[in-house]
Structures are given as C-alpha cells and as structure tokens.
Protein backbone atom coordinates (compact mmCIF):
# COMPACT_ATOMS: atom_id res chain seq x y z
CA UNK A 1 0.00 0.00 0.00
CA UNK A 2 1.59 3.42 -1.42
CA UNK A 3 1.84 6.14 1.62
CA UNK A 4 -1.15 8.63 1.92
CA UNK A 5 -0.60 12.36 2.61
CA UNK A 6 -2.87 14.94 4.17
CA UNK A 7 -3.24 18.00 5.77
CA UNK A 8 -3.22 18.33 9.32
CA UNK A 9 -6.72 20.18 9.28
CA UNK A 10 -8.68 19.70 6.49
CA UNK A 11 -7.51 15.84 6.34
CA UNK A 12 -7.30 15.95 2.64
CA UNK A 13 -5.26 13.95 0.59
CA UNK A 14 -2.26 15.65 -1.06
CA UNK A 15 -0.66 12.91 -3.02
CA UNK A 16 -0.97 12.84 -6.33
CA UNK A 17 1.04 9.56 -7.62
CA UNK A 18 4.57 9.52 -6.91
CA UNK A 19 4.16 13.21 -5.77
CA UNK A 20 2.88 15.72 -2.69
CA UNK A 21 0.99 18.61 -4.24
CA UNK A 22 1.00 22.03 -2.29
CA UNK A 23 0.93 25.71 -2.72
CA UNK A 24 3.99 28.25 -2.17
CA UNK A 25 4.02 31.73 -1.80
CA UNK A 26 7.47 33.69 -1.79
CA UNK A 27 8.18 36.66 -0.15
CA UNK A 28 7.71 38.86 -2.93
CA UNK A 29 4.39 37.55 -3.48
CA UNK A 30 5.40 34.88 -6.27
CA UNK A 31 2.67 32.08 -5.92
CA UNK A 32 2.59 28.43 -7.65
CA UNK A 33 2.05 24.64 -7.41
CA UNK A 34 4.98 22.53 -6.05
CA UNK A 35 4.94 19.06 -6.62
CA UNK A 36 7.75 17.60 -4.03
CA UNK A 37 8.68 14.02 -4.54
CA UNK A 38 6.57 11.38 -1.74
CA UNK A 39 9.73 9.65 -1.05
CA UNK A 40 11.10 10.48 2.44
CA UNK A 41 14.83 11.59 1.41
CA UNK A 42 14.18 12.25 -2.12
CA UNK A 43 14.11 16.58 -2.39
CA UNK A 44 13.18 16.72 -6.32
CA UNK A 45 10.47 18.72 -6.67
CA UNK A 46 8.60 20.14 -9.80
CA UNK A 47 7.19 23.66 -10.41
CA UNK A 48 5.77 25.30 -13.49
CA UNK A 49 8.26 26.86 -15.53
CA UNK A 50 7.40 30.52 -14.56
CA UNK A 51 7.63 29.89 -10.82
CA UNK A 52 10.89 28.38 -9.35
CA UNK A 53 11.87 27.92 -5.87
CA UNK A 54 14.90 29.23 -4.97
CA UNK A 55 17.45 28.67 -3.07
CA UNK A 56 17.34 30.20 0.30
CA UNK A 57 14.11 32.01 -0.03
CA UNK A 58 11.72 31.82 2.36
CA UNK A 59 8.23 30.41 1.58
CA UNK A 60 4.51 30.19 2.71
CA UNK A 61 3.14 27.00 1.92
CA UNK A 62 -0.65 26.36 1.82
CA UNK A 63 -2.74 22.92 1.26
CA UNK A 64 -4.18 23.45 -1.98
CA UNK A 65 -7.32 22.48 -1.16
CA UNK A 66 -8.55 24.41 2.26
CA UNK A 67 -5.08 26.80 1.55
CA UNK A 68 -4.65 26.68 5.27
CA UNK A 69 -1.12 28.01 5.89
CA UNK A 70 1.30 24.89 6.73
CA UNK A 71 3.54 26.68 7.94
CA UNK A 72 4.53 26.16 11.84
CA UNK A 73 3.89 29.51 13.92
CA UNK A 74 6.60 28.38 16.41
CA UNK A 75 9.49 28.07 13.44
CA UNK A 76 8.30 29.33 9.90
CA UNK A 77 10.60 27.77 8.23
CA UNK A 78 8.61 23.91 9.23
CA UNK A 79 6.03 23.26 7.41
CA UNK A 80 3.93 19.96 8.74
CA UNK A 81 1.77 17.72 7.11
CA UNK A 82 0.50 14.03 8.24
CA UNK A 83 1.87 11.12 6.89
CA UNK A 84 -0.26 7.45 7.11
CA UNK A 85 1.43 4.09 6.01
CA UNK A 86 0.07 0.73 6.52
CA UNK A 87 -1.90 1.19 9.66
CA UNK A 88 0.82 3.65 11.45
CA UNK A 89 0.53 7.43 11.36
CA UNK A 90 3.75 10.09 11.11
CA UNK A 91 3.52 13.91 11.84
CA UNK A 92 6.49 14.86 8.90
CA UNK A 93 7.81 18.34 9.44
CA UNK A 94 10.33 19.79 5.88
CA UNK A 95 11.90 22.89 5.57
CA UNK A 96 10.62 25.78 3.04
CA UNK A 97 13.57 27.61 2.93
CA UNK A 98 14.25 26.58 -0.80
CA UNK A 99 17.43 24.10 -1.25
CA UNK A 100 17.14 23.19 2.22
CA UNK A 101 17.19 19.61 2.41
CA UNK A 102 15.64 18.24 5.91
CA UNK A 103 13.18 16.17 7.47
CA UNK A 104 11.62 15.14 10.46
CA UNK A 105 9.38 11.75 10.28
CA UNK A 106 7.67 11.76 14.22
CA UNK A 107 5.35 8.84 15.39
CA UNK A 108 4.39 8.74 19.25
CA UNK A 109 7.82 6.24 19.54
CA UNK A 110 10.57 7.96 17.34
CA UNK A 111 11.64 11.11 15.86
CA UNK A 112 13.80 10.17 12.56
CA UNK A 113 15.74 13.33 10.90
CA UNK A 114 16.35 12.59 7.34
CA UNK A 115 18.80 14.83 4.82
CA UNK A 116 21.91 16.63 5.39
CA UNK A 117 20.20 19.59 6.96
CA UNK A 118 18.46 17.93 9.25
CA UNK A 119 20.63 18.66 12.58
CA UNK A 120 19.54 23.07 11.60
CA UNK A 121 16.26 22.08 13.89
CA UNK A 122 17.19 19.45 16.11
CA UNK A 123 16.37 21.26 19.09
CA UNK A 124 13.26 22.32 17.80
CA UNK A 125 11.97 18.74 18.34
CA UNK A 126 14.81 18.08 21.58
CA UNK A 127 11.41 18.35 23.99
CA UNK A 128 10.01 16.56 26.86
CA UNK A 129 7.40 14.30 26.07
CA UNK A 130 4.33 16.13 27.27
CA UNK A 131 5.23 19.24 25.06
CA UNK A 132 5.53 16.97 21.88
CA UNK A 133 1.43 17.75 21.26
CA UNK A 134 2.37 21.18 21.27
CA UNK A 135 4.74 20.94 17.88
C-alpha cells in the first residue's frame, strides 16, 4: 500500500502519484504549485516553468485544497503535514527555505531526521514528552 498524505486540518489527501501537491508563496508575493517528490529523502520537486523555488528564499506553503497556511507559527521555516502508512501514522515536518534539504518523520515512539540539513532544527523537536502535542 503506497503512503497517503494529508493536511493536518482539512484531512485531505495531497498525493498525487509519486508526488505531494502544495501551494507556495514567496516573499515577494510569487505564488505556484509545487509538486515535491513522496519519497522520504528524495528533495526533487517540480514547479511550473514561470515559478521556481529558490534557493534560500523563504516560503509560505498552503494545502491546496482548504489553503490553510502549513507553515509552523513556532518556526516558519517547518512546514507539517500528516503522513499514514500501513496502519501507522507520522507527523512529517520539511523545511521551506528553498534548497534546504531536511526532514523530520515523528510517530508517538521515534523522531527520525532525514537529509543533510536535518541537525539546523534538532532542538526544535529536543522536547520533553508532554510538550511533543504542542509541535
């Protein structure tokens, strides 16, 4: 069974084949689609020609389909989204500064950091257990 994605509020599916579809905003107001790859690890990601992300820019990203901002209020630069495979659930935080290249996969029994920027928000997640809910 292929992993589902969803947002975290309006529980709707984001995955669209082999891809997680979501909406960016940049800083200067540059909006598009942003197709990132579903594979934990793997940071292609496809845009339309006329909107790129780039490298180090900061964006907004929205669930396309109740455009609720993603977008963590404690760190802006996490954006979360829910994760279900098999029968187990994930809470999977990613960066949207553009190029960064980091991951956090959380179930109630494991954090996981995944890419080479992972260890940027480390303490972000370095919590007691009680404030986890919080995140």
């Amino acid at each position: 069974m292929a992993k589902d994605y969803y947002c975290p509020v309006c529980k709707g599916q984001l995955r669209v084949k082999d891809s997680i579809l979501l909406s960016a905003k940049s800083k200067r107001n540059e909006k598009g689609l942003v197709f990132l790859n579903s594979e934990i690890g793997d940071y292609s990601i496809t845009t339309h020609p006329g909107f790129q992300i780039k490298d180090g820019e900061e964006y907004t990203i929205f669930c396309p389909i109740c455009h609720t901002n993603l977008n963590r209020e404690k760190n802006s630069n996490l954006v979360k989204i829910f994760m279900k495979d098999n029968d187990e659930e994930f809470e999977i935080y990613f960066s949207s500064l553009g190029g960064e290249k980091c991951t956090y996969k959380i179930s109630d029994k494991s954090i996981e950091q995944i890419g080479p920027d992972s260890n940027h928000y480390t303490q972000y997640f370095d919590v007691p257990e009680e404030y986890k809910k919080y995140l």
